[in-house]
PDB file of N, CA and C in Angstrom:
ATOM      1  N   UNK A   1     133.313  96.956 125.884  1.00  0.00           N
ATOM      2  CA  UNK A   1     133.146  96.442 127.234  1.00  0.00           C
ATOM      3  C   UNK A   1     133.944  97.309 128.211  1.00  0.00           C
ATOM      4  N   UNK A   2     133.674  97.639 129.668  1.00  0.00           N
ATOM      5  CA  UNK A   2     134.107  98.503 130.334  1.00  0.00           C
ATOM      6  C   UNK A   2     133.690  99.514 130.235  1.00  0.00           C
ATOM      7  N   UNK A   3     132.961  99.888 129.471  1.00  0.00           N
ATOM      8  CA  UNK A   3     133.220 101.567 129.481  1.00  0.00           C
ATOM      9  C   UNK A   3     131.325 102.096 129.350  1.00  0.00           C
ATOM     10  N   UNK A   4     131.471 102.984 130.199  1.00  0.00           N
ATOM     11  CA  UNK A   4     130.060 103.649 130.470  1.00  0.00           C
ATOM     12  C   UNK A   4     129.189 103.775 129.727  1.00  0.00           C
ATOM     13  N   UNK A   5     129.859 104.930 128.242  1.00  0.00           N
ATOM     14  CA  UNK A   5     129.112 105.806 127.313  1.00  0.00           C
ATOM     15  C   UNK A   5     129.933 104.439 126.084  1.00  0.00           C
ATOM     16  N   UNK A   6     129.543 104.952 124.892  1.00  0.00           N
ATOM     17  CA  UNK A   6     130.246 104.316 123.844  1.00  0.00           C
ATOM     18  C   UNK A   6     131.029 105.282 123.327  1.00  0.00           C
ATOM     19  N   UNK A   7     132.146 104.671 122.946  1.00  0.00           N
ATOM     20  CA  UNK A   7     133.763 105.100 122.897  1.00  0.00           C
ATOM     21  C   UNK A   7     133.972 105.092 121.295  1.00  0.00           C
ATOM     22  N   UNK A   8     133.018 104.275 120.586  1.00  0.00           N
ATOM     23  CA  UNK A   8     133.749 103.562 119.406  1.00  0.00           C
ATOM     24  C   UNK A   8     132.754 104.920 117.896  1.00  0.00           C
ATOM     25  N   UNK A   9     133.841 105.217 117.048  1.00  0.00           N
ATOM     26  CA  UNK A   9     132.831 105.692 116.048  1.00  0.00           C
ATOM     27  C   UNK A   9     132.936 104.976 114.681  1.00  0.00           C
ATOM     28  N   UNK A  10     131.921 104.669 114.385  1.00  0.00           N
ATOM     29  CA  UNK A  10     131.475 103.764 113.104  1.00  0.00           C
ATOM     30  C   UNK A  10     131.534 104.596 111.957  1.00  0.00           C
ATOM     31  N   UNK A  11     131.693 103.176 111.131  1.00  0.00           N
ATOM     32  CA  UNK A  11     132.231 104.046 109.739  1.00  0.00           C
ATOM     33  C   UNK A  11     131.236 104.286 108.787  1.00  0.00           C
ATOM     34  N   UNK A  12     130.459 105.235 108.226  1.00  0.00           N
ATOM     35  CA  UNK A  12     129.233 105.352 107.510  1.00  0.00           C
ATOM     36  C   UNK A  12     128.651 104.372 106.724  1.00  0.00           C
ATOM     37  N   UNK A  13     127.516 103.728 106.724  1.00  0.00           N
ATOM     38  CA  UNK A  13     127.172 102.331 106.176  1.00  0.00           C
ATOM     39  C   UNK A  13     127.841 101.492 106.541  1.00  0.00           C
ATOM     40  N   UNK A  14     127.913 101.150 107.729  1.00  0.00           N
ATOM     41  CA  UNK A  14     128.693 100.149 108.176  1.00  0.00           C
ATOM     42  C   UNK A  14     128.761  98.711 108.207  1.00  0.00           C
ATOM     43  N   UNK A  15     127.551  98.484 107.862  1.00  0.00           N
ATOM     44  CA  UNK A  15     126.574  97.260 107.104  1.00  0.00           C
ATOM     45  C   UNK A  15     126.550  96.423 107.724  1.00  0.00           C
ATOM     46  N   UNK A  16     126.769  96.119 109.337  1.00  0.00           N
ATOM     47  CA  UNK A  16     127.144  95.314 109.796  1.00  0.00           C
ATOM     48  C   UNK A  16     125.378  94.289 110.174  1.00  0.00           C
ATOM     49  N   UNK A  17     124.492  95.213 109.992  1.00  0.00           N
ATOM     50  CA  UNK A  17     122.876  94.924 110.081  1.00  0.00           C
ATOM     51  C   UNK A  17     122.235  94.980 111.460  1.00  0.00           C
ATOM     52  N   UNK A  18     123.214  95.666 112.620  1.00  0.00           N
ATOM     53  CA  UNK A  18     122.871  96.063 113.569  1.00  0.00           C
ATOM     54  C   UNK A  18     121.774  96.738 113.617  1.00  0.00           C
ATOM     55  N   UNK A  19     120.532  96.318 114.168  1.00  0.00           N
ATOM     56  CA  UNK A  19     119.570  97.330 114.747  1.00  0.00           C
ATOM     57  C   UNK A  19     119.856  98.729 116.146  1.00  0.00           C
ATOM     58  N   UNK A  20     119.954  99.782 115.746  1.00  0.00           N
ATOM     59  CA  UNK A  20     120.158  99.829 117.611  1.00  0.00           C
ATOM     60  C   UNK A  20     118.722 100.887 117.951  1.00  0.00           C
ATOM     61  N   UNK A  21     118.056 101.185 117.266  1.00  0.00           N
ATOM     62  CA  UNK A  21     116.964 101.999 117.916  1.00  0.00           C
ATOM     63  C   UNK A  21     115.852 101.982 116.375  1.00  0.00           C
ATOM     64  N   UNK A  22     115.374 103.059 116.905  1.00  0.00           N
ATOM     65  CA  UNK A  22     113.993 102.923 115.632  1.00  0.00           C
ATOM     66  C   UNK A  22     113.885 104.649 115.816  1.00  0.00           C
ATOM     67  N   UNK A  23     113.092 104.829 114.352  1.00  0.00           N
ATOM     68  CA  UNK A  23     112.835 106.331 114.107  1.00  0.00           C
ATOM     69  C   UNK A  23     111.442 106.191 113.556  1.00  0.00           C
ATOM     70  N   UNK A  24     110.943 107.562 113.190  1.00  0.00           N
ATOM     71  CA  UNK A  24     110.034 107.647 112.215  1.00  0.00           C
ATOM     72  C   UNK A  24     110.123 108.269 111.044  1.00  0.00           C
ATOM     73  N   UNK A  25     111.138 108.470 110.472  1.00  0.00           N
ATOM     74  CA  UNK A  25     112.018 108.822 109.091  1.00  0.00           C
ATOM     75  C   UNK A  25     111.901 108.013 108.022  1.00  0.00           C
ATOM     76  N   UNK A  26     111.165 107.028 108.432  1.00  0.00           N
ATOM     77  CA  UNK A  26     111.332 105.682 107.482  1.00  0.00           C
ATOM     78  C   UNK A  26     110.390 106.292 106.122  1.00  0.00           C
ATOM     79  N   UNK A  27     109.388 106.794 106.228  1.00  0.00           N
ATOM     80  CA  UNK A  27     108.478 106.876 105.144  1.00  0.00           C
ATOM     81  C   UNK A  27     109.443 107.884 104.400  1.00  0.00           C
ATOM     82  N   UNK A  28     109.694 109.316 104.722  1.00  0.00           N
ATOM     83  CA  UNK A  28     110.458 110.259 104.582  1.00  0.00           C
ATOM     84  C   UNK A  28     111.831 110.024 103.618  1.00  0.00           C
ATOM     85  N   UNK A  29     112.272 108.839 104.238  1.00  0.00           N
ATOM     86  CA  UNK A  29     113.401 108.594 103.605  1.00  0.00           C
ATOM     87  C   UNK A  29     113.301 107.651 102.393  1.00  0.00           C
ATOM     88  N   UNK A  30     111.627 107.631 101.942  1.00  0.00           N
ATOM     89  CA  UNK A  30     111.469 107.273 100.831  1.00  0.00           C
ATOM     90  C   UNK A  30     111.579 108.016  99.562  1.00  0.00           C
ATOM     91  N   UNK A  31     111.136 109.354  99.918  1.00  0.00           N
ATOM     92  CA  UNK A  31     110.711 110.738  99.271  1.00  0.00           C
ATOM     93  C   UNK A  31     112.258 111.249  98.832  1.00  0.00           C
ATOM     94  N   UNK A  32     113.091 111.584  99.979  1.00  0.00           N
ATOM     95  CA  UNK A  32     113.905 112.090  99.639  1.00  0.00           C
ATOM     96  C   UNK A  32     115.425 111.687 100.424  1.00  0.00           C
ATOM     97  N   UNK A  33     116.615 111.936 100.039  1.00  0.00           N
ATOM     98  CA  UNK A  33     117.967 111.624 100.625  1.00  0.00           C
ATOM     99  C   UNK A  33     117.921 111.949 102.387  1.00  0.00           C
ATOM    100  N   UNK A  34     117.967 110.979 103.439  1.00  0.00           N
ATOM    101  CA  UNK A  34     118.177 111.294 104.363  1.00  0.00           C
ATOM    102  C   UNK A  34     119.690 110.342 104.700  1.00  0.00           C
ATOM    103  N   UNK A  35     119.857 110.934 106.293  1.00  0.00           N
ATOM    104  CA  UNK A  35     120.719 110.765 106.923  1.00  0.00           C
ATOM    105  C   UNK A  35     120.499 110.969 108.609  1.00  0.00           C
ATOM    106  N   UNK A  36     121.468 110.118 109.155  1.00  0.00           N
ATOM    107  CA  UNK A  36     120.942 109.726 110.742  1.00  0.00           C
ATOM    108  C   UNK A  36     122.219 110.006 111.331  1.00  0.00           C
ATOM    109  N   UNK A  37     122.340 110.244 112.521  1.00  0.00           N
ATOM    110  CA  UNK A  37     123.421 110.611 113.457  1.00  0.00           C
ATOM    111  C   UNK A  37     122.996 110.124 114.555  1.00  0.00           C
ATOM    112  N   UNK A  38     123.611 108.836 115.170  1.00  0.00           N
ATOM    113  CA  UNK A  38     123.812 108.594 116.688  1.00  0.00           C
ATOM    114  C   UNK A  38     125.112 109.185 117.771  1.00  0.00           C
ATOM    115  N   UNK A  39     124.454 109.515 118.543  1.00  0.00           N
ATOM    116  CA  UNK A  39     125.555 110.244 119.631  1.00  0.00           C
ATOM    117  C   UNK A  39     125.390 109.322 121.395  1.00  0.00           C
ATOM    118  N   UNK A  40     125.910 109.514 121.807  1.00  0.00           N
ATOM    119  CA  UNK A  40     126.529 109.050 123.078  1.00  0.00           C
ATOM    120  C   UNK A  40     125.513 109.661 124.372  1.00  0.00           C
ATOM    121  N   UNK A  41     124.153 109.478 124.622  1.00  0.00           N
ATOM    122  CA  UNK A  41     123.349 110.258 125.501  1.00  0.00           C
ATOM    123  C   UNK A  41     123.131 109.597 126.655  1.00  0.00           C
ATOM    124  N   UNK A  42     123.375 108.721 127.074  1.00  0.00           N
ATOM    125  CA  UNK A  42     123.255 108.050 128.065  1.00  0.00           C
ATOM    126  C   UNK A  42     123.685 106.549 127.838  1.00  0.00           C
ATOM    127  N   UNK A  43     123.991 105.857 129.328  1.00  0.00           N
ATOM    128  CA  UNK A  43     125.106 105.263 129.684  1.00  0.00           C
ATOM    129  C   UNK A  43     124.776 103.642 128.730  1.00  0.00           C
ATOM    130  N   UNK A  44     125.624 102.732 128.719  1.00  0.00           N
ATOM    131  CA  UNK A  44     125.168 101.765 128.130  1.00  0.00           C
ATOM    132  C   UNK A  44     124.573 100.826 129.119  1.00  0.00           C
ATOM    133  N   UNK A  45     123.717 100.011 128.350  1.00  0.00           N
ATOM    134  CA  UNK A  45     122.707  99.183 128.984  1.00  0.00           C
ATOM    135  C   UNK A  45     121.410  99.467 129.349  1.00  0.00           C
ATOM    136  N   UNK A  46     121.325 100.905 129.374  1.00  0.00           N
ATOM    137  CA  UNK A  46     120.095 101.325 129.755  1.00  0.00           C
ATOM    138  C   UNK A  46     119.001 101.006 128.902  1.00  0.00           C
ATOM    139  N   UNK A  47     118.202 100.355 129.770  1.00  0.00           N
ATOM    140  CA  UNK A  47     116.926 100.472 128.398  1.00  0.00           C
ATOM    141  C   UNK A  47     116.052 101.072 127.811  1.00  0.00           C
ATOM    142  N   UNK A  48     115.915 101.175 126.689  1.00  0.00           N
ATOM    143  CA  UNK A  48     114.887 102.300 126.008  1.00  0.00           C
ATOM    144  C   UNK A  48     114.206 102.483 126.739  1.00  0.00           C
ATOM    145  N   UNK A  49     113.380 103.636 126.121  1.00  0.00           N
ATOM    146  CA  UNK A  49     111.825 104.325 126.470  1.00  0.00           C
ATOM    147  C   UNK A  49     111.504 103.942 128.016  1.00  0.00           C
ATOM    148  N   UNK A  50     112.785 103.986 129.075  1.00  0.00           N
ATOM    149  CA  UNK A  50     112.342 103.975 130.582  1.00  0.00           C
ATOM    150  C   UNK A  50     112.922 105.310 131.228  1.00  0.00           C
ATOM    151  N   UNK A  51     112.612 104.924 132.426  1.00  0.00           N
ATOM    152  CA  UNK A  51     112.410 106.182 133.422  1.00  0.00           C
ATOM    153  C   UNK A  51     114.286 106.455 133.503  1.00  0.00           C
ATOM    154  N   UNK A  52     114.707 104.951 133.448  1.00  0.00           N
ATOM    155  CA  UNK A  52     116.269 105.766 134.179  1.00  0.00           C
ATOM    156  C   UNK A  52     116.790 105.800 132.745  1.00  0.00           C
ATOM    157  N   UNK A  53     116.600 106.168 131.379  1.00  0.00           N
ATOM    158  CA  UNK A  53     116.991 106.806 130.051  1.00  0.00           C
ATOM    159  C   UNK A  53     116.290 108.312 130.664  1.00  0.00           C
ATOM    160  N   UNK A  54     115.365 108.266 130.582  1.00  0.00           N
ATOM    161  CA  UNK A  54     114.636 109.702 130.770  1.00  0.00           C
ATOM    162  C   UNK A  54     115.739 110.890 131.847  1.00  0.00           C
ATOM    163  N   UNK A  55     115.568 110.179 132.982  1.00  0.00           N
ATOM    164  CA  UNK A  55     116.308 110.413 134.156  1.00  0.00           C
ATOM    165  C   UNK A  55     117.901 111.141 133.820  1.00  0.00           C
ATOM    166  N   UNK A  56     118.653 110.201 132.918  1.00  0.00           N
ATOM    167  CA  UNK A  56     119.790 110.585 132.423  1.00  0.00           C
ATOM    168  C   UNK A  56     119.852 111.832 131.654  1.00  0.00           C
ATOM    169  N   UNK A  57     118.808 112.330 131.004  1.00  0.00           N
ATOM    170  CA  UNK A  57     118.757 113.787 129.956  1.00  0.00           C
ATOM    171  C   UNK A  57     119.345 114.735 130.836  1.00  0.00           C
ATOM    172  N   UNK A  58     118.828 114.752 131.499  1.00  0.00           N
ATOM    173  CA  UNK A  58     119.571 116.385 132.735  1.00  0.00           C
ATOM    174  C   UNK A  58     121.209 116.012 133.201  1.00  0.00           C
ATOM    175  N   UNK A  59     121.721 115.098 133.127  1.00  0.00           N
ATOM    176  CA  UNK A  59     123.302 114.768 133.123  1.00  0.00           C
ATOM    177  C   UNK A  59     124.420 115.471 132.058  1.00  0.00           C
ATOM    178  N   UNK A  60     125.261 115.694 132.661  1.00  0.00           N
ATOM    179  CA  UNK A  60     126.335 116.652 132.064  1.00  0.00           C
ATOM    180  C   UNK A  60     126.651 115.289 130.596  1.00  0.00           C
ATOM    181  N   UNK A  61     127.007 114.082 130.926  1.00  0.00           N
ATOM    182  CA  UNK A  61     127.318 113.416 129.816  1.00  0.00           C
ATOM    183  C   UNK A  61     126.301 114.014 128.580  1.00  0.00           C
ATOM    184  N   UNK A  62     125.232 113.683 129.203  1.00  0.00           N
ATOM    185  CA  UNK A  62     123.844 113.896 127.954  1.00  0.00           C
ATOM    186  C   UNK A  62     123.570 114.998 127.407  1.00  0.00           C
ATOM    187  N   UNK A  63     123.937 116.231 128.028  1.00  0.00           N
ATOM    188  CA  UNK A  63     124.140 117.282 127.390  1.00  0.00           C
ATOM    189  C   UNK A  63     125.352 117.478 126.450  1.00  0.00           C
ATOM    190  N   UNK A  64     126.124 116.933 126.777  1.00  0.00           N
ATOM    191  CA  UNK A  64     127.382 116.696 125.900  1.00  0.00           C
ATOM    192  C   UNK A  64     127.508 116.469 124.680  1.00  0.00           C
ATOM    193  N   UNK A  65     126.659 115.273 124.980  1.00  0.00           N
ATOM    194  CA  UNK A  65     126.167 114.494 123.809  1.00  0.00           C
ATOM    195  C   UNK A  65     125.566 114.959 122.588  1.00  0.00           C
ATOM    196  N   UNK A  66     124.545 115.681 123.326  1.00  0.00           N
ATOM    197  CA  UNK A  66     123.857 115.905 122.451  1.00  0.00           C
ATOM    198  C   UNK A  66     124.089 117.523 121.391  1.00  0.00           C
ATOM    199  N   UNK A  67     125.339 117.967 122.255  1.00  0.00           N
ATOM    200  CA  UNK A  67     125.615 119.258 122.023  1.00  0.00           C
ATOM    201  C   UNK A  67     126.262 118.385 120.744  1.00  0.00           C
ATOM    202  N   UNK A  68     127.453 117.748 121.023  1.00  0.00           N
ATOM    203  CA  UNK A  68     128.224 117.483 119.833  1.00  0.00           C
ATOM    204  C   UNK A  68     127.340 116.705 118.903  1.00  0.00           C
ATOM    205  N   UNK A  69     126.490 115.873 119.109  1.00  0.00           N
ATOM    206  CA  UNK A  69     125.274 115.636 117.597  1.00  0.00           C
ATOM    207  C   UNK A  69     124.378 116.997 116.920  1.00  0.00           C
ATOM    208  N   UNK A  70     124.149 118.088 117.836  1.00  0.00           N
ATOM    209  CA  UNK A  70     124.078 119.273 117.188  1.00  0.00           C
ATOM    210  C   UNK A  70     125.122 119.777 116.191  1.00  0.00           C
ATOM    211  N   UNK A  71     126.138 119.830 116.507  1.00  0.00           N
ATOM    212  CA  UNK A  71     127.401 120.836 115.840  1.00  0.00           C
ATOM    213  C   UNK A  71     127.513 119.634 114.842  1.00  0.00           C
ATOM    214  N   UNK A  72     127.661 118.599 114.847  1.00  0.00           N
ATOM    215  CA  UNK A  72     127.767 117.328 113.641  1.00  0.00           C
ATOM    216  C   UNK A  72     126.514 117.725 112.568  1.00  0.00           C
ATOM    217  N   UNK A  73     125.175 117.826 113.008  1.00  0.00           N
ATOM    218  CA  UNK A  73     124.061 118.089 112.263  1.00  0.00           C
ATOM    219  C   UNK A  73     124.191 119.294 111.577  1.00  0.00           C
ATOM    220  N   UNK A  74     124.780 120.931 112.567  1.00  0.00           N
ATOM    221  CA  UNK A  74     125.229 122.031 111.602  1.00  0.00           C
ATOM    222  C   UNK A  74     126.002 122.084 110.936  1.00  0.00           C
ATOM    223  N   UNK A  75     127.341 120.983 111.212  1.00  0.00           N
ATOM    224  CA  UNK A  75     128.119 121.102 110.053  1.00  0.00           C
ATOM    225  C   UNK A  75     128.200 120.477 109.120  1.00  0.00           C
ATOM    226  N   UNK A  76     126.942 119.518 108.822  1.00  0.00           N
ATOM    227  CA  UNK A  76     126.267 119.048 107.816  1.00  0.00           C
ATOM    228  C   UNK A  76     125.911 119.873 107.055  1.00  0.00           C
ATOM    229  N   UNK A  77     124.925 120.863 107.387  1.00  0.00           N
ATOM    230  CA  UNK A  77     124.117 121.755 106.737  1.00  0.00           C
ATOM    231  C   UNK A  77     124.746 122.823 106.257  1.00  0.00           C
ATOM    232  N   UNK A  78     126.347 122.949 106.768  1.00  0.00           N
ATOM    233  CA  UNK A  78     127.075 124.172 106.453  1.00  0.00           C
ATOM    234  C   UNK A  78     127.768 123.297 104.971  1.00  0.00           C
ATOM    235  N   UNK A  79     128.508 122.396 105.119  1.00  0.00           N
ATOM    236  CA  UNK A  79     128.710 121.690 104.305  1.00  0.00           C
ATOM    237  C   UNK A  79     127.804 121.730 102.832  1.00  0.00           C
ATOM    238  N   UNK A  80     126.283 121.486 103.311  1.00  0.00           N
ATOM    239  CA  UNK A  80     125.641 121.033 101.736  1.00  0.00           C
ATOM    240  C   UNK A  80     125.537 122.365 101.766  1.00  0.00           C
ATOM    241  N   UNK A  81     125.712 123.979 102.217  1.00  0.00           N
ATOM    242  CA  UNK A  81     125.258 125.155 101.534  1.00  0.00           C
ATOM    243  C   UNK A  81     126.426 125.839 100.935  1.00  0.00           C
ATOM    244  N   UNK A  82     127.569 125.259 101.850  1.00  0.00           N
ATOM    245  CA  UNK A  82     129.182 125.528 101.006  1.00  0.00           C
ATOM    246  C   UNK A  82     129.266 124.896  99.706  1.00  0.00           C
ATOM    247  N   UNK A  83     128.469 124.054  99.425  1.00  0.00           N
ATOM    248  CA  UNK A  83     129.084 122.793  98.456  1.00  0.00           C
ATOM    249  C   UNK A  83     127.523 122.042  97.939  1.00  0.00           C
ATOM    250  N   UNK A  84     126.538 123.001  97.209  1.00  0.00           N
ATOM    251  CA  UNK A  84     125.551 122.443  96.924  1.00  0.00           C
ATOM    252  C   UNK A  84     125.653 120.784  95.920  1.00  0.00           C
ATOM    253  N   UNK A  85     127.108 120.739  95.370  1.00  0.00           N
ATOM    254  CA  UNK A  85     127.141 119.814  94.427  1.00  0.00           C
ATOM    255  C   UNK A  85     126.923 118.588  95.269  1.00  0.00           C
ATOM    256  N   UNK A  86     127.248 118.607  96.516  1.00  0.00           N
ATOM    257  CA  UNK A  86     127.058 117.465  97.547  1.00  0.00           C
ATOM    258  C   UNK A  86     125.194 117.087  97.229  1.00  0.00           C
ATOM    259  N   UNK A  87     124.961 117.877  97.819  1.00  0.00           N
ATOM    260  CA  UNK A  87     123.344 117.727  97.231  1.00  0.00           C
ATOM    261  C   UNK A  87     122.799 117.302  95.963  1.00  0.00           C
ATOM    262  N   UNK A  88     123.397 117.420  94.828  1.00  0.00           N
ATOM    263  CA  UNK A  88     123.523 116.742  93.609  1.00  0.00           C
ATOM    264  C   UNK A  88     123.622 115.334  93.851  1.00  0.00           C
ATOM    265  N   UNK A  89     125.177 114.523  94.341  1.00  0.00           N
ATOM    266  CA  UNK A  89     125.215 113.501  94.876  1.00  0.00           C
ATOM    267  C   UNK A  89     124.420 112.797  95.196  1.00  0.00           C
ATOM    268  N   UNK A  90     123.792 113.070  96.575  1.00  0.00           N
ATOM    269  CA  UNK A  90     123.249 112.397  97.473  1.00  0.00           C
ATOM    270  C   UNK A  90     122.392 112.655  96.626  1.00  0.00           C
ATOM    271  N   UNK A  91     121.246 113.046  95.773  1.00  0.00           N
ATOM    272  CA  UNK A  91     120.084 113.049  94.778  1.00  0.00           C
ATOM    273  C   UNK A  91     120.624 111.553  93.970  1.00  0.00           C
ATOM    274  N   UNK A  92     121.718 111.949  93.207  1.00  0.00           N
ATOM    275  CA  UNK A  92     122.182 110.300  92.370  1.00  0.00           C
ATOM    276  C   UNK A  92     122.410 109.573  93.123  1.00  0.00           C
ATOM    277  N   UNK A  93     122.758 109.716  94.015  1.00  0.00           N
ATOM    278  CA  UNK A  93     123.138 107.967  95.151  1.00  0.00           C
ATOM    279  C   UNK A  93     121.696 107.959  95.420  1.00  0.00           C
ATOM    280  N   UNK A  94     120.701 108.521  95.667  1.00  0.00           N
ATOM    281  CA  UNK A  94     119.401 108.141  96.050  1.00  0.00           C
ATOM    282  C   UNK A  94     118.567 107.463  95.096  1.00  0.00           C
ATOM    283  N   UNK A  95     118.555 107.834  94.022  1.00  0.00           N
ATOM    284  CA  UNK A  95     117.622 107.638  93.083  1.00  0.00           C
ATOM    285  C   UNK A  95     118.484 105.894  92.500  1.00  0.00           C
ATOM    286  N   UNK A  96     119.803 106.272  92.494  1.00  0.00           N
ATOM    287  CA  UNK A  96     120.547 104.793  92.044  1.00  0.00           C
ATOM    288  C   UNK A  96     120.179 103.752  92.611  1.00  0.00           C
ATOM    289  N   UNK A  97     119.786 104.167  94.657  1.00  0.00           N
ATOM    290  CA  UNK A  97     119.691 103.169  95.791  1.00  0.00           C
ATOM    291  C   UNK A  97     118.205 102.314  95.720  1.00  0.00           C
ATOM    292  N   UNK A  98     117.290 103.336  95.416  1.00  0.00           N
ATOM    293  CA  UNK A  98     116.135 102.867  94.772  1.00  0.00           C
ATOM    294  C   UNK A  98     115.882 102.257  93.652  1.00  0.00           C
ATOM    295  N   UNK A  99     116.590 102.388  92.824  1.00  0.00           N
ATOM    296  CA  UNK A  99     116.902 101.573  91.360  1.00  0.00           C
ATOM    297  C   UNK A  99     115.022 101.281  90.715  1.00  0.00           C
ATOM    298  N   UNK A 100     114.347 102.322  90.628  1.00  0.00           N
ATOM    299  CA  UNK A 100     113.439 102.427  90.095  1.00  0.00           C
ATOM    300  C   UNK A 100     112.421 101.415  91.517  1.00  0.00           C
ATOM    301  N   UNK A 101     112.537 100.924  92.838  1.00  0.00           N
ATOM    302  CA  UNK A 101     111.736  99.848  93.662  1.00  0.00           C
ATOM    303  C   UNK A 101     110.744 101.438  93.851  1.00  0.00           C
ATOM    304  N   UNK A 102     109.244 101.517  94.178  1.00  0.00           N
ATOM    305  CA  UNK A 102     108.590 102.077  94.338  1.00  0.00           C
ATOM    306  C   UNK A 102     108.307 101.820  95.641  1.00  0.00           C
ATOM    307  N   UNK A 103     107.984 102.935  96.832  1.00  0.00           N
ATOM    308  CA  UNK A 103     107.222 103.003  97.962  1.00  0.00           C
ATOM    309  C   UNK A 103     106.273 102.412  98.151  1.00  0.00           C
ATOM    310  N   UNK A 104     105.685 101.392  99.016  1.00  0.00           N
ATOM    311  CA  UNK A 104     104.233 100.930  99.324  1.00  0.00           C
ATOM    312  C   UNK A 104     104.375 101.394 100.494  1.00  0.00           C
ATOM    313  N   UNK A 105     103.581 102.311 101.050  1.00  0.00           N
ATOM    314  CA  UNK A 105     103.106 102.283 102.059  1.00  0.00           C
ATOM    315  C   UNK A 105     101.787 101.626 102.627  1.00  0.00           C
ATOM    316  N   UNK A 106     102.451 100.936 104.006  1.00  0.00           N
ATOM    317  CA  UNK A 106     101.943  99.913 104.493  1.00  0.00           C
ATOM    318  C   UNK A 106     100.138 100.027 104.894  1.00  0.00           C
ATOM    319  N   UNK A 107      99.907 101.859 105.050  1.00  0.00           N
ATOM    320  CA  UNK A 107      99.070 102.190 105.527  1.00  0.00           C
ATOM    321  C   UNK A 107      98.228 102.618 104.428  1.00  0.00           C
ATOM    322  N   UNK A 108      96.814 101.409 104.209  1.00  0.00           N
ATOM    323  CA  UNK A 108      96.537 102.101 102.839  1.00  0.00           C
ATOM    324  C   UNK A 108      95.621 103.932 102.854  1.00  0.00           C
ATOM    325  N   UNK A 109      95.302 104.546 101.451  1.00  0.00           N
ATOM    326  CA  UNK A 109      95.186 105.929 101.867  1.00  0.00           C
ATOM    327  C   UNK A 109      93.891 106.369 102.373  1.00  0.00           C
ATOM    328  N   UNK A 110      93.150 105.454 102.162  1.00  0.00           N
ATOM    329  CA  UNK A 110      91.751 105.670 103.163  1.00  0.00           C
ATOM    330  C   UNK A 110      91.474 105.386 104.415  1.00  0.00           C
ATOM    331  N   UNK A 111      92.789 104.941 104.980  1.00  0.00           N
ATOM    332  CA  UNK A 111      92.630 104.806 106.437  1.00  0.00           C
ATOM    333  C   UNK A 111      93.040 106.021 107.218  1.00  0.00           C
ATOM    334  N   UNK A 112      91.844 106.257 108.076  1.00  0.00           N
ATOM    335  CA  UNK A 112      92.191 107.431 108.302  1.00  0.00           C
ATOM    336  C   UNK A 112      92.413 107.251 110.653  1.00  0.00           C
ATOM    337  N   UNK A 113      93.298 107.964 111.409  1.00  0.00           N
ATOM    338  CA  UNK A 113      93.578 107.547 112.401  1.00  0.00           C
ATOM    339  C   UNK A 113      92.142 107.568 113.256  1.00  0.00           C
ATOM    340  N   UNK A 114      92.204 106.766 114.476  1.00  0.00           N
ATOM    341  CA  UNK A 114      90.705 107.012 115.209  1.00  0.00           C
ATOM    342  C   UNK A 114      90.946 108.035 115.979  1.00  0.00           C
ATOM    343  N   UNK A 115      90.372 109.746 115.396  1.00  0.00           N
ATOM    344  CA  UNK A 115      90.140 110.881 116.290  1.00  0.00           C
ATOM    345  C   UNK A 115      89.114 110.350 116.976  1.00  0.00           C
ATOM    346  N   UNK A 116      88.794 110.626 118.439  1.00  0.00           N
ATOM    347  CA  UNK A 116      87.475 110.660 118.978  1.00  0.00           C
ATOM    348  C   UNK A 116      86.695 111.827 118.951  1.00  0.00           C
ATOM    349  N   UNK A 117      85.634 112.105 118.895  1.00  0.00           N
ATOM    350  CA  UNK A 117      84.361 113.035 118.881  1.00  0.00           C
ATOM    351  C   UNK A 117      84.752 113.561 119.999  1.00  0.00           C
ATOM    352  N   UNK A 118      84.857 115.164 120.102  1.00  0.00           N
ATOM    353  CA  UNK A 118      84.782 115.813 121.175  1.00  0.00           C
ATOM    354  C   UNK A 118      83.553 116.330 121.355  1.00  0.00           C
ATOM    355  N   UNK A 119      83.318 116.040 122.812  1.00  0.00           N
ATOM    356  CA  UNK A 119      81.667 115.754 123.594  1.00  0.00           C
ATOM    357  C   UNK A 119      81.733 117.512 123.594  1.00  0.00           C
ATOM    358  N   UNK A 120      80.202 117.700 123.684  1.00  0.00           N
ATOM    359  CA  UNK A 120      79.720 119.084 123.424  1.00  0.00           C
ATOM    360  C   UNK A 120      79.228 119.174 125.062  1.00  0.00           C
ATOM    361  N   UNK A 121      79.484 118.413 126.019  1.00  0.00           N
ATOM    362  CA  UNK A 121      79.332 118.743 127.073  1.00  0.00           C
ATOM    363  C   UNK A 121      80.108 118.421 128.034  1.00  0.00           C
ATOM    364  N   UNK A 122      81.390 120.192 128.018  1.00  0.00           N
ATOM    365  CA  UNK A 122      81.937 120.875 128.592  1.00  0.00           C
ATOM    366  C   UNK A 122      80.986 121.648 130.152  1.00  0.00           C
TER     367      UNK A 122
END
């Protein structure tokens, strides 16, 4: 409370069952070990997917932001190429987390999206 941006950093799996946004990683992170990084891009309260979130991207905070969720994301990647055994890991914590539950995807495989017909009169 008080404060503009968020101040506070959470502790990995924090389990607390907070929702705070949505991705499309979800299927992805069936396949294989992922990982998510939230950063500080604009002010609190704002509400999603509107004009004054949008609005905020060109702000020095939001560049900030997003610079330091970059350098967090490379030094991820410097990390698993220093230290492939990390990658080992996260393979056994994955496969453990799944404990043999199999993927259903929701979308069965013959559904296919509605392209429309592009009209031949251009």
């Amino acid at each position: 409370m008080g404060v503009p941006l968020c101040d506070t950093i959470f502790p990995p799996e924090n389990g607390d069952g907070t929702l705070v946004g949505s991705t499309d990683v979800g299927t992805v992170s069936w396949v294989v070990p992922t990982v998510q990084m939230r950063g500080a891009t604009y002010a609190i309260g704002t509400p999603g997917h509107s004009w004054q979130l949008v609005a905020q991207g060109k702000a020095p905070a939001a560049h900030k932001g997003m610079e330091h969720a970059a350098k967090v994301m490379a030094g991820t990647a410097v990390d698993l190429f220093e230290n492939p055994a990390l990658i080992d890991e996260a393979k056994a914590d994955f496969r453990q987390r799944l404990s043999g539950t199999a993927f259903v995807n929701p979308i069965p495989d013959d559904v296919n999206p509605p392209i429309p017909e592009r009209s031949t009169d251009v």
